[in-house]
C-alpha atoms as a PDB file:
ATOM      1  CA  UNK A   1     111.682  96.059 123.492  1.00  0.00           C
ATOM      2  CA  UNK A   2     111.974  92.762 122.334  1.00  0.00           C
ATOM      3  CA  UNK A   3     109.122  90.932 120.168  1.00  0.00           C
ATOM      4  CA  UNK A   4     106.998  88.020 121.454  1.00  0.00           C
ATOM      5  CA  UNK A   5     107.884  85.758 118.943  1.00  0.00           C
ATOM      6  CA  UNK A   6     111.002  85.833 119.647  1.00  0.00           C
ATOM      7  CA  UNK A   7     111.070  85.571 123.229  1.00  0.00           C
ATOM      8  CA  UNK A   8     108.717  82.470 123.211  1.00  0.00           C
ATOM      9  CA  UNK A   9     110.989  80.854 121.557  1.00  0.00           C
ATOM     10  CA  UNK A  10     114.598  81.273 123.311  1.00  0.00           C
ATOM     11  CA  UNK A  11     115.871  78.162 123.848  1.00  0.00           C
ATOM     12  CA  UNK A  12     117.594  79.631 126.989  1.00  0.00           C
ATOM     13  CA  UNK A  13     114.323  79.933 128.177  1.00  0.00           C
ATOM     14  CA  UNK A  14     112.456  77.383 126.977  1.00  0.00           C
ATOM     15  CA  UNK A  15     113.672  73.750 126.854  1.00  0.00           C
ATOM     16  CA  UNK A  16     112.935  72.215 122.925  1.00  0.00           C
ATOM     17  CA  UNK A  17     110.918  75.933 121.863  1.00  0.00           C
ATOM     18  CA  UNK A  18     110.100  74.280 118.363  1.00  0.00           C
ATOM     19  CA  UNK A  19     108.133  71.552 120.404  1.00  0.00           C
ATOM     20  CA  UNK A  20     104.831  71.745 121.113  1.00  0.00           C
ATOM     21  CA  UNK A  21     104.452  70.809 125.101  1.00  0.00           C
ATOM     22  CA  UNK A  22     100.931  71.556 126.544  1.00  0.00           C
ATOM     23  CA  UNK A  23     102.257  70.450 130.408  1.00  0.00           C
ATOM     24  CA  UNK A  24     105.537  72.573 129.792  1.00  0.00           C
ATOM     25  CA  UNK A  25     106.693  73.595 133.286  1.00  0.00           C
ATOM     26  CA  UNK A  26     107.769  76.825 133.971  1.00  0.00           C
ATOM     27  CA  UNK A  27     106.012  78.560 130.913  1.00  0.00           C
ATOM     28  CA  UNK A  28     106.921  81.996 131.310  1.00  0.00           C
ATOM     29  CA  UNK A  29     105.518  82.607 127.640  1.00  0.00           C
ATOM     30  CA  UNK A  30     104.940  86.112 126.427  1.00  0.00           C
ATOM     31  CA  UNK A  31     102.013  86.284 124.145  1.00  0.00           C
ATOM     32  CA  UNK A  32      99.828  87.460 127.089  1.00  0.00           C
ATOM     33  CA  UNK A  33     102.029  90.141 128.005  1.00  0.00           C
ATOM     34  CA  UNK A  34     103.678  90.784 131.130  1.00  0.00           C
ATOM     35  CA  UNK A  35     104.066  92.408 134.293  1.00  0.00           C
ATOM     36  CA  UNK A  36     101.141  94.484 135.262  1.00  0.00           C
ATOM     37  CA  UNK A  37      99.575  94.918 131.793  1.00  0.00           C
ATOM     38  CA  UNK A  38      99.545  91.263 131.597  1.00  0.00           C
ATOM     39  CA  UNK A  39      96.025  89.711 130.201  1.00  0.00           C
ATOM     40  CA  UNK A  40      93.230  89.080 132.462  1.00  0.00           C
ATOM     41  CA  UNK A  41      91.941  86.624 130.748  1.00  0.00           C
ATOM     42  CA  UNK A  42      95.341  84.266 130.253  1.00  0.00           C
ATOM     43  CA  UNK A  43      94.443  81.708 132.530  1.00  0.00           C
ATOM     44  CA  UNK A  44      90.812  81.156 131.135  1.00  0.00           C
ATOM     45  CA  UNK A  45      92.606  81.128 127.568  1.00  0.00           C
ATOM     46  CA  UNK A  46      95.054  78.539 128.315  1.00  0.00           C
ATOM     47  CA  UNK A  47      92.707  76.216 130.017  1.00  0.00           C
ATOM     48  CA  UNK A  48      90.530  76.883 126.797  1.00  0.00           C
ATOM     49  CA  UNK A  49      93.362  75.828 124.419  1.00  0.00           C
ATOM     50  CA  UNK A  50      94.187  72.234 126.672  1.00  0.00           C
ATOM     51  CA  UNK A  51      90.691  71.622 126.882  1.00  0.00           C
ATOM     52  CA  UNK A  52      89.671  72.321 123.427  1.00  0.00           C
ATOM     53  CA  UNK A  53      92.314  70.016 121.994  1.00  0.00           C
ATOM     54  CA  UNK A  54      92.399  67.147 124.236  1.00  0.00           C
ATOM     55  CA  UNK A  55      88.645  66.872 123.050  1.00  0.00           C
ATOM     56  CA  UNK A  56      89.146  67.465 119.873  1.00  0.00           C
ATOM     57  CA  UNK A  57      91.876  64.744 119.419  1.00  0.00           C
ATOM     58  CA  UNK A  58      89.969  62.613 120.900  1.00  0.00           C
ATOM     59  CA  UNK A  59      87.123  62.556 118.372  1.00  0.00           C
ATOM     60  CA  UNK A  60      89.575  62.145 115.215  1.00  0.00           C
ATOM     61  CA  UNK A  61      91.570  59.016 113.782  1.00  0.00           C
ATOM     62  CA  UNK A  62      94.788  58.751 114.845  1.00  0.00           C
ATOM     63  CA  UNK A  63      97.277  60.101 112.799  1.00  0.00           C
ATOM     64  CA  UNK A  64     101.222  61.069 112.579  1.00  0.00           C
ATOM     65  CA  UNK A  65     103.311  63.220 109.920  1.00  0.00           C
ATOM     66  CA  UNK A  66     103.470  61.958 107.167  1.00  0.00           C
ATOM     67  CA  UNK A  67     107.166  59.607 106.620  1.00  0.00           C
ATOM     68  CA  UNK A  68     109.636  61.298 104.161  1.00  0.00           C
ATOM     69  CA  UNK A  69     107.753  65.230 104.535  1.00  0.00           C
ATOM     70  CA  UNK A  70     108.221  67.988 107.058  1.00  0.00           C
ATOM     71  CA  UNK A  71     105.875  70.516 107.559  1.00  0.00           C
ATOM     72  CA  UNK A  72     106.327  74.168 105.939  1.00  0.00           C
ATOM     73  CA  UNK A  73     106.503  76.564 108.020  1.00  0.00           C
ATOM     74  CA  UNK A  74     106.737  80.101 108.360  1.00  0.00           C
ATOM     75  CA  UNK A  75     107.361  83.305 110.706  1.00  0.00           C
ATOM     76  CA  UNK A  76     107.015  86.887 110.921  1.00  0.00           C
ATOM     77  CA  UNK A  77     104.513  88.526 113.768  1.00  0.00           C
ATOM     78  CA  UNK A  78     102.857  84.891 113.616  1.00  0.00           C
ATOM     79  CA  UNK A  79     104.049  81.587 113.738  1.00  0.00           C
ATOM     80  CA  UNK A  80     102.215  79.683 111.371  1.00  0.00           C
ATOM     81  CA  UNK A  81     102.559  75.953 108.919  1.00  0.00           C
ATOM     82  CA  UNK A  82     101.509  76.554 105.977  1.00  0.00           C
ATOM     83  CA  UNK A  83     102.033  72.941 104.577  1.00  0.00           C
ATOM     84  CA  UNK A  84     101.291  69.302 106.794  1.00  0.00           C
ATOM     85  CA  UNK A  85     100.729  66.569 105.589  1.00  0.00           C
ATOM     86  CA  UNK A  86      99.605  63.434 107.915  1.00  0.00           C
ATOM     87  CA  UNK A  87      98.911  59.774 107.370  1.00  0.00           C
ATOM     88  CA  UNK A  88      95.677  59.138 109.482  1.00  0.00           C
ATOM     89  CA  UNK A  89      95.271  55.426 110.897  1.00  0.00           C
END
């Protein structure tokens, strides 16, 4: 078996994996599962996730990272930053 983490982000799979792309085509992404013990409720989630942030960005400033820092990140079972700092305009 292979983990989800690391099948979401094969770059033979998936074109710039590091990148987050909400209108990625061809998202064969794992973290639902697959087959016939995929979730029911993927399609709900996902449209949950585009909806929730497009509104939510569009009720903050504007903002970009931060020029001269990167953000700290880390892995394991989740993907997570841990460190991000922005510049809001």
């Amino acid at each position: 078996s292979c983990a989800t983490m690391i099948a979401n982000r094969d770059p033979a799979e998936f074109e710039c994996p590091n990148e987050i792309d909400l209108a990625r085509e061809d998202n064969r992404h794992a973290a639902f599962g697959y087959g016939p013990h995929r979730c029911l409720g993927s399609h709900l989630a996902r449209r949950e996730i585009v909806i929730g942030l497009e509104e939510w960005l569009a009720r903050i400033p504007a903002f970009r990272i931060k020029t001269g820092t990167e953000p700290i990140t880390f892995g394991g079972h989740v993907f997570g930053i841990e460190n991000l700092i922005l510049d809001w305009s």
